[in-house]
Protein backbone atom coordinates (compact mmCIF):
# COMPACT_ATOMS: atom_id res chain seq x y z
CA UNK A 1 5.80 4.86 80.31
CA UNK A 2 3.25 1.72 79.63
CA UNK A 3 4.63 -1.63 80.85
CA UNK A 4 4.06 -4.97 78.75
CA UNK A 5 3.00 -7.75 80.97
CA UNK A 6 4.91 -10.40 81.28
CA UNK A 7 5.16 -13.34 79.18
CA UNK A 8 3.83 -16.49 80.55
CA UNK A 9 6.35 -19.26 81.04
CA UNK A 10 6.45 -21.76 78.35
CA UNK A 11 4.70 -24.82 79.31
CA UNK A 12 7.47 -28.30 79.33
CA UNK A 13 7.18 -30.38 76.35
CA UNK A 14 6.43 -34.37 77.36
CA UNK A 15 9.35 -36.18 78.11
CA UNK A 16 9.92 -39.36 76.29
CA UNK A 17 8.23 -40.89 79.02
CA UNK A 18 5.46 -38.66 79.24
CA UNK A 19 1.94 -38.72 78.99
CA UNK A 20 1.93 -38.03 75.18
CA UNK A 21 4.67 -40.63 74.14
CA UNK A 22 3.23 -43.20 76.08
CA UNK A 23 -0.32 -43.01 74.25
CA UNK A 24 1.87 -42.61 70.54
CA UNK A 25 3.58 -45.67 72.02
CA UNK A 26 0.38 -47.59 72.83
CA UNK A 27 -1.23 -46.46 68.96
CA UNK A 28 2.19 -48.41 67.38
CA UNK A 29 1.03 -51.75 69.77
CA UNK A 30 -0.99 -54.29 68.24
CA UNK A 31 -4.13 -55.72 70.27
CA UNK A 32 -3.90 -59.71 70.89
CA UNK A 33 -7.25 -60.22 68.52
CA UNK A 34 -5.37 -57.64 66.02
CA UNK A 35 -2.22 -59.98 65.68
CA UNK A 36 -4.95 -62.78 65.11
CA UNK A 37 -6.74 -60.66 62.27
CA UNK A 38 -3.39 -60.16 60.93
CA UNK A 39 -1.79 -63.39 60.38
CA UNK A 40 -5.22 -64.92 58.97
CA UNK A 41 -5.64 -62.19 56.46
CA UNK A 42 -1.93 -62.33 55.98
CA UNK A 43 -1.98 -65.70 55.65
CA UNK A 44 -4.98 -65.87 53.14
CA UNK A 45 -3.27 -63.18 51.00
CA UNK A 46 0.12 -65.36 50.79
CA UNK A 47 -1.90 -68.20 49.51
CA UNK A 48 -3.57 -66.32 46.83
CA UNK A 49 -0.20 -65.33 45.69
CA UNK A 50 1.38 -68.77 46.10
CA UNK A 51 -1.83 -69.59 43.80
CA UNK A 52 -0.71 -67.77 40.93
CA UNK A 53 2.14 -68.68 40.50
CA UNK A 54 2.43 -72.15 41.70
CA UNK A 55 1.97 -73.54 38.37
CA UNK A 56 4.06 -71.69 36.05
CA UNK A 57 6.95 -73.33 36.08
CA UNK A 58 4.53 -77.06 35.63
CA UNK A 59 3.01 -75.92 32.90
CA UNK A 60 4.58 -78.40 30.59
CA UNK A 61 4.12 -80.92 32.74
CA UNK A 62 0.46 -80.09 33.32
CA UNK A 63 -0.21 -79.62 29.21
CA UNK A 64 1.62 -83.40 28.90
CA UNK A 65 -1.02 -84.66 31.35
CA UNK A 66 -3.77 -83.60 30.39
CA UNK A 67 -3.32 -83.19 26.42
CA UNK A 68 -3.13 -79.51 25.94
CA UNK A 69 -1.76 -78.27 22.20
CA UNK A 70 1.18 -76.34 23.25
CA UNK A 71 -0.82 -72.91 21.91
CA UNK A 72 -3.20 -73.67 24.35
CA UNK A 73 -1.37 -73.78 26.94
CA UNK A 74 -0.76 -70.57 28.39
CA UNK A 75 -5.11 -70.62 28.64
CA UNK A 76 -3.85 -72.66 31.97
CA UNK A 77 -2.67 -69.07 33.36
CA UNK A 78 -4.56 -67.21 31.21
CA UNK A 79 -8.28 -68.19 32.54
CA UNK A 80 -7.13 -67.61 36.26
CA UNK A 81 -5.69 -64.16 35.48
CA UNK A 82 -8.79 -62.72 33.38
CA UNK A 83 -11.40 -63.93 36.04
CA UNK A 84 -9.38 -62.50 38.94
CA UNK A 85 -8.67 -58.75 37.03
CA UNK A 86 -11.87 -58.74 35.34
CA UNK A 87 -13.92 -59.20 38.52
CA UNK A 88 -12.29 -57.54 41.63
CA UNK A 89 -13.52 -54.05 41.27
CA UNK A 90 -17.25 -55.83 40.98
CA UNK A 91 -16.47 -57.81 44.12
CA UNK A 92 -14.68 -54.86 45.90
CA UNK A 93 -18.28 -53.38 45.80
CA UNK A 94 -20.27 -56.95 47.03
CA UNK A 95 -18.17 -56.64 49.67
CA UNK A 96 -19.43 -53.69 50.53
CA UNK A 97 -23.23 -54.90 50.12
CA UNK A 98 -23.06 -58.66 51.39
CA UNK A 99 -20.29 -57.69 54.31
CA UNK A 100 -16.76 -57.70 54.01
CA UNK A 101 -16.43 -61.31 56.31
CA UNK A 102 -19.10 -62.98 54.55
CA UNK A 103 -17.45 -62.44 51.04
CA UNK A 104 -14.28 -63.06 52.11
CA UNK A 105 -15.03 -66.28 53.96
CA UNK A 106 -17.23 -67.42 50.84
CA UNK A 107 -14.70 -66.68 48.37
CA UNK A 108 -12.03 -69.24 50.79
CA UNK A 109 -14.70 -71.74 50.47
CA UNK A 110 -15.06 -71.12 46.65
CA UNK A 111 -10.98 -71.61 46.25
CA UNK A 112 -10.65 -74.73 48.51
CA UNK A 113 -13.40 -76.71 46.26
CA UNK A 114 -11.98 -75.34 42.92
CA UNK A 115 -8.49 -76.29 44.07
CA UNK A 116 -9.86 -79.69 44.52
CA UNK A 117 -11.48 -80.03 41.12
CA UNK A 118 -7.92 -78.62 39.85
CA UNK A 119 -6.39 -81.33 41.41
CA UNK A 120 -8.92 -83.98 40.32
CA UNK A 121 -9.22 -82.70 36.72
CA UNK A 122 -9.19 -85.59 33.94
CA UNK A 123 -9.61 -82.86 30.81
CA UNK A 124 -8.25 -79.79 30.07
CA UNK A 125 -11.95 -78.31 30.09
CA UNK A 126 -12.25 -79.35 33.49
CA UNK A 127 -9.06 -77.83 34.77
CA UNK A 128 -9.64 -74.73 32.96
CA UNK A 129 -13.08 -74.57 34.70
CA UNK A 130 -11.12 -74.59 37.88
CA UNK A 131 -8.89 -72.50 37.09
CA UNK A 132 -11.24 -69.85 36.54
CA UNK A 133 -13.16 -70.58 39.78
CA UNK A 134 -9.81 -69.95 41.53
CA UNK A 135 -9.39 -67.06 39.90
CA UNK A 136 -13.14 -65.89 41.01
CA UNK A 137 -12.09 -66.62 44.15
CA UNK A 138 -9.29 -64.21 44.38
CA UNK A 139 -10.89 -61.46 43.11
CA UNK A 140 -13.44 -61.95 45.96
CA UNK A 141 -10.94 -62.92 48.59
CA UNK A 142 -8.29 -60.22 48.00
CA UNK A 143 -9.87 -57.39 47.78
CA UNK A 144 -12.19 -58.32 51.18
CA UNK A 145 -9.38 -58.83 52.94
CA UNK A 146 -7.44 -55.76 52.24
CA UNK A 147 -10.82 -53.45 53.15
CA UNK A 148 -11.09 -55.83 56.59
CA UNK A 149 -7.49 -55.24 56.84
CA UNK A 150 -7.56 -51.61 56.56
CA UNK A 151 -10.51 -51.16 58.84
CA UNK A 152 -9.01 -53.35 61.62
CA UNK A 153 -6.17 -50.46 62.03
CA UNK A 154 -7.11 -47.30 61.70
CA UNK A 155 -4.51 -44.53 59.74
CA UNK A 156 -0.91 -44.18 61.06
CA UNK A 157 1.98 -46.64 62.26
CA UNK A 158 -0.41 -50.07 62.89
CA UNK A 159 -1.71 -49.68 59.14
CA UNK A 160 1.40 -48.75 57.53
CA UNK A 161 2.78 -52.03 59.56
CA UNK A 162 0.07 -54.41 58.19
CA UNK A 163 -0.08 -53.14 54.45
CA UNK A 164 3.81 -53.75 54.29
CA UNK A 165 3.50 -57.09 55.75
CA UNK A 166 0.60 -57.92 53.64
CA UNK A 167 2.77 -56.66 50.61
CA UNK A 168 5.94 -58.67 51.55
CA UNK A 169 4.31 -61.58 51.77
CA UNK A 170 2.31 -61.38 48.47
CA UNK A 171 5.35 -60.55 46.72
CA UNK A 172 6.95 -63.37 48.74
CA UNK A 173 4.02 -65.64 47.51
CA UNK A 174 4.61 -65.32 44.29
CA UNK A 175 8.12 -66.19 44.63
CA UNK A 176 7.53 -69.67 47.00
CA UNK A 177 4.98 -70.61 44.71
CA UNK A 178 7.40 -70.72 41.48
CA UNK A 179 9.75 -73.04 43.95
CA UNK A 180 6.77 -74.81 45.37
CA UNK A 181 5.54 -76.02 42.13
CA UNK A 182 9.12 -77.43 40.93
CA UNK A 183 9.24 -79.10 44.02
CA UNK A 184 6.00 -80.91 44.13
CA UNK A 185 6.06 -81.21 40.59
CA UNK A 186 9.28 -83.12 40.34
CA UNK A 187 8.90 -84.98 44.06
CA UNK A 188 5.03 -85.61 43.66
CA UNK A 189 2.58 -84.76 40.80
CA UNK A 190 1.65 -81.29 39.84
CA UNK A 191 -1.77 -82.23 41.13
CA UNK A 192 -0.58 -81.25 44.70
CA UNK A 193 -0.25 -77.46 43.56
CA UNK A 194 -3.81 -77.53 43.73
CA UNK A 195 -4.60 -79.72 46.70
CA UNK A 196 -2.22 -78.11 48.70
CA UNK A 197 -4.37 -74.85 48.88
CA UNK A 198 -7.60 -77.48 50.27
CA UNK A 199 -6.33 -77.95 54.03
CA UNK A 200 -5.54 -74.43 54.31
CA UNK A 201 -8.49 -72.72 52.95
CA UNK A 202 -10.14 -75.03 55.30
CA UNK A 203 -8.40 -73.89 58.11
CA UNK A 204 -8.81 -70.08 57.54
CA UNK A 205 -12.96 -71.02 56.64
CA UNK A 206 -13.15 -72.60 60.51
CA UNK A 207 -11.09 -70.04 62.24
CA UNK A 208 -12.25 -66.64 60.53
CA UNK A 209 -15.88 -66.49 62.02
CA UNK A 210 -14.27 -66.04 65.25
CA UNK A 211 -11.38 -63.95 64.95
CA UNK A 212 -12.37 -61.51 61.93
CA UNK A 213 -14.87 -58.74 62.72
CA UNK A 214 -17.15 -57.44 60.08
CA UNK A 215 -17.35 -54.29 58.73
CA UNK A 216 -19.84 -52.62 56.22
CA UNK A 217 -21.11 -49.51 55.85
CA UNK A 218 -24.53 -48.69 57.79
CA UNK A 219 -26.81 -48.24 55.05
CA UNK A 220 -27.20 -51.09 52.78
CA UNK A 221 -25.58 -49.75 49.36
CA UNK A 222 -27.41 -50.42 46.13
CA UNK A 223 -25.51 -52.56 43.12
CA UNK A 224 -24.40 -50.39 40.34
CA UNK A 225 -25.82 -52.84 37.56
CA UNK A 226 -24.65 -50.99 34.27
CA UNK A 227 -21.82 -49.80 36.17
CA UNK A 228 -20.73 -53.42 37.05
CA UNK A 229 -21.42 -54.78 34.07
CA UNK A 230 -19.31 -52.11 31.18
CA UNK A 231 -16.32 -52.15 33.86
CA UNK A 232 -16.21 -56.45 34.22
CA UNK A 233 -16.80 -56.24 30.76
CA UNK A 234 -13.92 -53.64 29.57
CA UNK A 235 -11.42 -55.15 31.50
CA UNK A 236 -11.61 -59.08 30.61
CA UNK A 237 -11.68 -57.73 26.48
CA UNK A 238 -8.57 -55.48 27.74
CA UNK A 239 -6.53 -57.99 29.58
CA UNK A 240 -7.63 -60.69 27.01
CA UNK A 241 -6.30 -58.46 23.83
CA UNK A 242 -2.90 -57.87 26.01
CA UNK A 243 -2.78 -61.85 26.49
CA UNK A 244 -3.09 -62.60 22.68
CA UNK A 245 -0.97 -58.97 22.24
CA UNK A 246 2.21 -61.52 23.74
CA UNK A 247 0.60 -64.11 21.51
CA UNK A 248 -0.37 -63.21 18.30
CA UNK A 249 0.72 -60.03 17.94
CA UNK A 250 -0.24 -55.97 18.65
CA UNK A 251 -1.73 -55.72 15.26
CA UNK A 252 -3.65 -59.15 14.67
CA UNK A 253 -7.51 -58.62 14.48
CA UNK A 254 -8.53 -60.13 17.52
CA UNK A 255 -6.29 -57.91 19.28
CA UNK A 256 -7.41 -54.80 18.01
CA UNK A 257 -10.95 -55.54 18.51
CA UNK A 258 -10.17 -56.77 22.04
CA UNK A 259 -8.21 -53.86 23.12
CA UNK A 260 -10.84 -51.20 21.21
CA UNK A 261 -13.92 -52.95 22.78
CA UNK A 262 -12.27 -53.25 26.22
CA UNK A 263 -11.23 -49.16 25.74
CA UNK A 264 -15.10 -48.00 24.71
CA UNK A 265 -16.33 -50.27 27.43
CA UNK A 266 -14.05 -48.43 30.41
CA UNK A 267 -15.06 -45.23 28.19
CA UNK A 268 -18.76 -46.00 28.76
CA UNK A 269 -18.09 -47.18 32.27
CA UNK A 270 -16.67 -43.09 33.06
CA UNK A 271 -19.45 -42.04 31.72
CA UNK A 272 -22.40 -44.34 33.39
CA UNK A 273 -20.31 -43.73 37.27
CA UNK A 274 -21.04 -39.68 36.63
CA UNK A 275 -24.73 -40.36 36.09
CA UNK A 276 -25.49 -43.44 38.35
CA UNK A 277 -27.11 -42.66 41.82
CA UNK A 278 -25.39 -45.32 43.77
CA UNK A 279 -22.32 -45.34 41.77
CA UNK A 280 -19.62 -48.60 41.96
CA UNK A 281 -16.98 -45.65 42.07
CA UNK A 282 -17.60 -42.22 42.77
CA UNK A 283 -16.23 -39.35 40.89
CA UNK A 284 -14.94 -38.06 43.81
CA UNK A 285 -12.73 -40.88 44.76
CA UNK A 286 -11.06 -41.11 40.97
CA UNK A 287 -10.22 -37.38 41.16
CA UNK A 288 -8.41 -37.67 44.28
CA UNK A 289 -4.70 -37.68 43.49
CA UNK A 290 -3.78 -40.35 45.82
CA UNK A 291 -6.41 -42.69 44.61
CA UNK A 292 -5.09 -41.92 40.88
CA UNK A 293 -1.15 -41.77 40.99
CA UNK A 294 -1.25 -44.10 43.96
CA UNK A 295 -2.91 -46.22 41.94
CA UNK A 296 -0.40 -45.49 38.85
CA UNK A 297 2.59 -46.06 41.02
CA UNK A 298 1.11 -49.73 42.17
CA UNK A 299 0.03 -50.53 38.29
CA UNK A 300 3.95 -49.99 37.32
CA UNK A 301 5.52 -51.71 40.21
CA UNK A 302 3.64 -54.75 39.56
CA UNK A 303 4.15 -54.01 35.57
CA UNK A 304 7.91 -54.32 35.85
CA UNK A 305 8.61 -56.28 38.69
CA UNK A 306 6.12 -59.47 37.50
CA UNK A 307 7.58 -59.11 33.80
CA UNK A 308 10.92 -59.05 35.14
CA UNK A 309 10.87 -62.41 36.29
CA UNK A 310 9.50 -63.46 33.11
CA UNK A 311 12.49 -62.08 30.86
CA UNK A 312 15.10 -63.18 33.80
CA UNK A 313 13.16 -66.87 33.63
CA UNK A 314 13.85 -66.55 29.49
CA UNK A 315 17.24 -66.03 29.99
CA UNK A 316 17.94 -68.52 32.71
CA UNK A 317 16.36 -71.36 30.96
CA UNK A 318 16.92 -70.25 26.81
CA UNK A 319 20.41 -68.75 27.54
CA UNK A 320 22.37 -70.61 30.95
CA UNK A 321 20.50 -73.74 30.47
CA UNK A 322 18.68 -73.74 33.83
CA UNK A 323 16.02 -76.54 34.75
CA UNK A 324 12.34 -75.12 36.17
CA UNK A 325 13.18 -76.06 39.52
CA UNK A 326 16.78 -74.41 39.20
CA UNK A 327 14.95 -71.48 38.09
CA UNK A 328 12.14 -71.46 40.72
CA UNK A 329 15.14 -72.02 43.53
CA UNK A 330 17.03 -68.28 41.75
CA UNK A 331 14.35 -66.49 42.62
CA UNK A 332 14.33 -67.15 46.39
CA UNK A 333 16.74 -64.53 46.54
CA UNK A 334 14.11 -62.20 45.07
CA UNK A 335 11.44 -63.48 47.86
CA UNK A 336 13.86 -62.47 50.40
CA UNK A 337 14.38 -59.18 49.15
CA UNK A 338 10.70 -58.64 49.04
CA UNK A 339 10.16 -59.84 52.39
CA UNK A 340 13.06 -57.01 53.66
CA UNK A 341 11.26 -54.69 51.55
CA UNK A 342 7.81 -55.20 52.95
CA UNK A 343 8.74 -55.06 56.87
CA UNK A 344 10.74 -51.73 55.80
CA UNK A 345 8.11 -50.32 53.53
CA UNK A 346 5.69 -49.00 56.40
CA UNK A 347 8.71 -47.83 58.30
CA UNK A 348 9.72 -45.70 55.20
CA UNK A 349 6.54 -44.14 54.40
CA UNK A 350 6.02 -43.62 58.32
CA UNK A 351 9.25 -41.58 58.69
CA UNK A 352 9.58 -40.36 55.08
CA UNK A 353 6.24 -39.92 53.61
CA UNK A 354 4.19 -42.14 50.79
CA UNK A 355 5.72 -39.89 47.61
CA UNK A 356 9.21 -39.91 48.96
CA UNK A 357 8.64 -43.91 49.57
CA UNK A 358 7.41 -44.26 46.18
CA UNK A 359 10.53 -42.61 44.64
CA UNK A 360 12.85 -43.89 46.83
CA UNK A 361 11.27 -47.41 45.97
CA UNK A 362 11.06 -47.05 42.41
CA UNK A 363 14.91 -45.40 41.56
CA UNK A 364 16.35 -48.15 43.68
CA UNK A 365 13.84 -51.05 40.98
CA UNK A 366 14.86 -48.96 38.46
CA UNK A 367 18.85 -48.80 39.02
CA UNK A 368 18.66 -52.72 39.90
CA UNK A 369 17.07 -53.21 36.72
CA UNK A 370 19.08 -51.23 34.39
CA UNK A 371 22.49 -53.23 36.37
CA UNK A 372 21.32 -56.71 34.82
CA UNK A 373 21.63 -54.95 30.80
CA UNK A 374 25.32 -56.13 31.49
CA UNK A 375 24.33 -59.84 31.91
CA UNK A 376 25.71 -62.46 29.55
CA UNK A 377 25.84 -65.66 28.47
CA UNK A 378 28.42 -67.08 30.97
CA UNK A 379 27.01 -68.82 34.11
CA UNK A 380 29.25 -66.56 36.46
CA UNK A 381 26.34 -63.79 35.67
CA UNK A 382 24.41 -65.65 37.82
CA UNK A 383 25.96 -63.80 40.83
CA UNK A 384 24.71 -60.22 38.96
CA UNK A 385 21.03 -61.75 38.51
CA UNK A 386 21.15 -62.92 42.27
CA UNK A 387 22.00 -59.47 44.22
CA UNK A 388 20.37 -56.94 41.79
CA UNK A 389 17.14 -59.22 42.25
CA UNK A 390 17.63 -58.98 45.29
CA UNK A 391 18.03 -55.14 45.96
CA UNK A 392 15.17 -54.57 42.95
CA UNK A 393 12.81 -56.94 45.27
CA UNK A 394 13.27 -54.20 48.14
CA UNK A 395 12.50 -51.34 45.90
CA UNK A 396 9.78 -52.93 44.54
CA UNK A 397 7.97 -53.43 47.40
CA UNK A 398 8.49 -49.94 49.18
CA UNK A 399 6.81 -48.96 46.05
CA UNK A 400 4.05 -51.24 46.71
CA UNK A 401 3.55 -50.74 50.36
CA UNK A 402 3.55 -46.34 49.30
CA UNK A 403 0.91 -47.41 46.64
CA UNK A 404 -1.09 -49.43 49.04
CA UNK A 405 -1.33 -46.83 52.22
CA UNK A 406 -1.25 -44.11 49.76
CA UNK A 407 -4.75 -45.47 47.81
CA UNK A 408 -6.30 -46.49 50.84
CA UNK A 409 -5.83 -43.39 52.89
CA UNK A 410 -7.84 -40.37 53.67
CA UNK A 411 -11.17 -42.47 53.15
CA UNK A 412 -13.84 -43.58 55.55
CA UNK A 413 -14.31 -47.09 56.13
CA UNK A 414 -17.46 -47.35 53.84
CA UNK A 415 -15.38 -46.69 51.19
CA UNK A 416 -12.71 -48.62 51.50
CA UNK A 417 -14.15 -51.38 49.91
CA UNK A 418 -14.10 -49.59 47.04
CA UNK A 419 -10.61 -48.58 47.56
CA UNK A 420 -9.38 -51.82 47.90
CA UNK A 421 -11.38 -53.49 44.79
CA UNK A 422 -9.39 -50.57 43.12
CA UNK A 423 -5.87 -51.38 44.60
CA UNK A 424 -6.55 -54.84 43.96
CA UNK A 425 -7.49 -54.31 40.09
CA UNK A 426 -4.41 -52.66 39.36
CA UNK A 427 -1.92 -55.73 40.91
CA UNK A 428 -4.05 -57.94 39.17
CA UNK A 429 -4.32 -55.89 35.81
CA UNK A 430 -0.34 -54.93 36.04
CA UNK A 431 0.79 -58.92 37.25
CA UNK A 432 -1.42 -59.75 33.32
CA UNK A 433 -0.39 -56.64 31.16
CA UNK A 434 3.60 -56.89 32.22
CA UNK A 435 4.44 -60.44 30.84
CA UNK A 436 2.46 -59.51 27.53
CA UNK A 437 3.84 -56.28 27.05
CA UNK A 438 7.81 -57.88 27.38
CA UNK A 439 7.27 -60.75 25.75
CA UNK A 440 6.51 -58.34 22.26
CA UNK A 441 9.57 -56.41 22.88
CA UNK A 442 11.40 -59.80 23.13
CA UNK A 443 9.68 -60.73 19.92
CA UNK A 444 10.02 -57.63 18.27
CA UNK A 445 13.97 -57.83 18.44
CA UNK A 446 14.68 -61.12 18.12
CA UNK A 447 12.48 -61.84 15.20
CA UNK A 448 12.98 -65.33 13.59
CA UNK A 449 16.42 -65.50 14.89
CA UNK A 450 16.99 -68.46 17.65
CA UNK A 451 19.78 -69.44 20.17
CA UNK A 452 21.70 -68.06 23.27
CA UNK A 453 23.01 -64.69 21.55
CA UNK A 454 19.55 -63.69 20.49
CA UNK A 455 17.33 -64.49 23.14
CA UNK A 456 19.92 -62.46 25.22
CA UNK A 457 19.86 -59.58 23.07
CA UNK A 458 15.99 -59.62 22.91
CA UNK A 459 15.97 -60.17 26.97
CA UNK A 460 18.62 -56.95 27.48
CA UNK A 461 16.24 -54.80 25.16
CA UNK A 462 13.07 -55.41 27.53
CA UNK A 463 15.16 -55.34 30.57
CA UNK A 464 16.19 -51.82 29.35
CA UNK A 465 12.38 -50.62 28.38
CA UNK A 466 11.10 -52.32 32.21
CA UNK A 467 14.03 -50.20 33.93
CA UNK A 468 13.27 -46.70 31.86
CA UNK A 469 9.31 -47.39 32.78
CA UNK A 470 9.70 -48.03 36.27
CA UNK A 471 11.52 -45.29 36.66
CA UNK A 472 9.84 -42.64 34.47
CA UNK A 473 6.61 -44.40 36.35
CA UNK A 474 7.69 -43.50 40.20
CA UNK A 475 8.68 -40.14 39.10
CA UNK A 476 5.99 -38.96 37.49
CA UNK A 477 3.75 -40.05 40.88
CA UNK A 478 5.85 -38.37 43.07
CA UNK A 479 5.56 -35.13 41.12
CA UNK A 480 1.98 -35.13 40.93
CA UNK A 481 1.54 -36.57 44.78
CA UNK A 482 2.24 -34.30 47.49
CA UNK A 483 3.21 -34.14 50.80
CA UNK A 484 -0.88 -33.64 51.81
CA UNK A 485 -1.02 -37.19 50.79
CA UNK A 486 1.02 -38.78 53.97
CA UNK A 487 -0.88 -41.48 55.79
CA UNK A 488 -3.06 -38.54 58.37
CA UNK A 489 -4.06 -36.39 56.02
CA UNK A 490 -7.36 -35.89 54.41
CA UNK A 491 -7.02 -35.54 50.79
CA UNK A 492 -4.39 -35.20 48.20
């Protein structure tokens, strides 16, 4: 009769305070020069965002100043918006030829200077000059600091930490600068929105040669010319036909020819990128399905969530009667929701996954959403606006913080400057194509009619569309993302 040998014993799994658990516990503990990295980049990115939005609520004030024609007006937001979407994916790749530091660093320089001609400005031509340096700025500064963000912690818990930090506080940043800019508006002179950013892009210019490390790829990349110059090119015609879209119209000339130039230009773009040599962005990285539907997911959360203050500004100010600064002051509620939203967003995709995140994130925007249809013209709705702001802030940004690790990850650090020049595009491109986009639905079913009642109705019509496109939005990514595309693996 043949005897089996014996099975060997099973060998102990590691206690919690084992080998193995300490070293996973050590890979979740930031490095004293990696908390440094961290709050200047962090910092840098919540200034951009305070930035953007620091004037909207002064534009009045600004136009009265200065002497803009009230049509002219919205060039004041306009300007900064097309120079920062048109040019980040171009700068996402300078990064990657100049250095990631030196661009970044350059581009804080650029915005304190421009945010002192804002600030000095005598003419509307000169402020609008500024305006678009700023927005040159950010699309050199943002996109920078996400790749030397992403590169400072590698894949996992530490990364997932930072990019839902970085998130909170961008969407936070958008948020203090709408109160910021009532305040110093009505305290001071809207002229301190722009000198405020001076002292503190000074501050990050002396301290980041010390604390921020470079990174660049080791061979010296060549510049995509053609590539650079169809893709700038098709997305400044595209964002600028959505702009006049909310202006003039979907079917006036100039937006037609806008939006058809911009489309053949991003067409011929495609096409140049699976010819070029030295591509601006490989073939390889648009067919991965994290780059795309991560991408996706981020272009709809910032779609929504952006345009959503927009309609909920309308109906503050057209329909309860609410001053700017009243208005501004509302959406602190929303800050604070993004702000809970961004520290849980890298715990969520850590424990659930980046598509479950991304769901998750988007159902909870969209059900928020959907809650403020029943909003009315009575100022004891305010108390509806306030918590389902609140809860839609959270969901919005664990779909932003899913987006971000989910675009970034499963590429070496050469290419994430591309990544991030990507990631970046889309905010910036979704932040300009939301208000547009609402603003004709508004339009569209209000018509010539004015007051309360109808601004309402047109509000509760867009509020519907921006809940069903959220949520149509984070489903269809997390059908077409898998579970392959969590933060370790390779490719989705």
């Amino acid at each position: 009769m043949s005897r089996t040998a014996p099975a060997p014993a099973p060998t102990p799994s590691p206690t919690p305070t084992g080998p193995v658990s300490a070293a996973r516990a050590a890979d979740q503990r930031m490095t004293r020069r990696q908390k440094l990295v961290l709050a200047l980049l962090l910092g840098s990115q919540f200034m951009i965002a305070v930035d953007f939005s620091i004037l909207n609520v002064a534009l009045p004030v600004v136009g009265e100043g200065l002497g803009f024609s009230l049509a002219h007006l919205q060039w004041i937001a306009t300007s900064f918006a097309l120079a920062a979407a048109g040019f980040t994916l171009l700068f996402g790749r300078v990064a990657d030829l100049v250095g990631r530091k030196n661009l970044f660093i350059g581009g804080m320089v650029v915005l304190g200077l421009s945010s002192a001609l804002g600030g000095l400005a005598t003419s509307p031509e000169v402020l609008l000059i500024a305006r678009v340096l700023q927005g040159l700025a950010t699309a050199a500064v943002t996109p920078a600091g996400l790749a030397l963000l992403t590169t400072a912690f590698k894949e996992g818990p530490l990364r997932e930490r930072a990019l839902g930090l970085n998130g909170a506080l961008m969407s936070a940043g958008f948020t203090a600068g709408a109160i910021l800019g009532g305040l110093l508006t009505d305290l001071l002179s809207w002229r301190w929105a722009f000198f405020i950013n001076v002292p503190v892009a000074a501050l990050v210019v002396i301290l980041a040669p010390s604390v921020i490390t470079d990174s660049r790829p080791e061979r010296r990349p060549r510049l995509d010319v053609p590539g650079a110059v169809t893709v700038t090119g098709g997305l400044l015609l595209l964002v600028l036909g959505l702009t006049q879209a909310g202006e003039t119209g979907w079917t006036a000339p100039t937006t037609l020819a806008s939006l058809a130039a911009g489309v053949a230009l991003l067409i011929a773009f495609v096409r140049i990128e699976q010819r070029a040599t030295a591509p601006l962005v490989p073939m390889h990285i648009l067919k991965r399905r994290s780059v795309v539907w991560g991408n996706a997911a981020g272009l709809i959360a910032f779609v929504t969530e952006t345009s959503l203050v927009f309609l909920l500004t309308l109906y503050l100010q057209e329909v309860l009667g609410y001053s700017a600064l009243a208005t501004g002051l509302a959406f602190g509620v929303l800050g604070v929701g993004t702000v809970v939203g961004g520290m849980l967003g890298g715990r969520a995709v850590g424990r659930f996954g980046n598509r479950r995140a991304i769901v998750l994130g988007g159902v909870v925007q969209a059900v928020a959403t959907l809650s403020l249809v029943a909003l009315g013209t009575s100022g004891s709705w305010i108390w509806l606006l306030l918590a389902a702001t609140f809860v839609g802030g959270v969901g919005n940004m664990l779909m932003i913080v899913g987006f971000m690790v989910t675009a970034t990850s499963g590429l070496p650090d050469e290419e994430q400057g591309r990544a991030t020049g990507l990631a970046t595009m889309t905010q910036q491109v979704g932040i300009t194509l939301g208000i547009p986009v609402m603003s004709a639905i508004v339009t569209a079913r209000t018509g010539a009619v004015t007051g309360p009642e109808a601004v309402l109705s047109g509000v509760s019509t867009a509020i519907l569309v921006n809940s069903a496109l959220v949520l149509v939005g984070a489903l269809l990514a997390g059908y077409f993302l898998t579970e392959r595309n969590r933060p370790a693996a390779a490719e989705g």
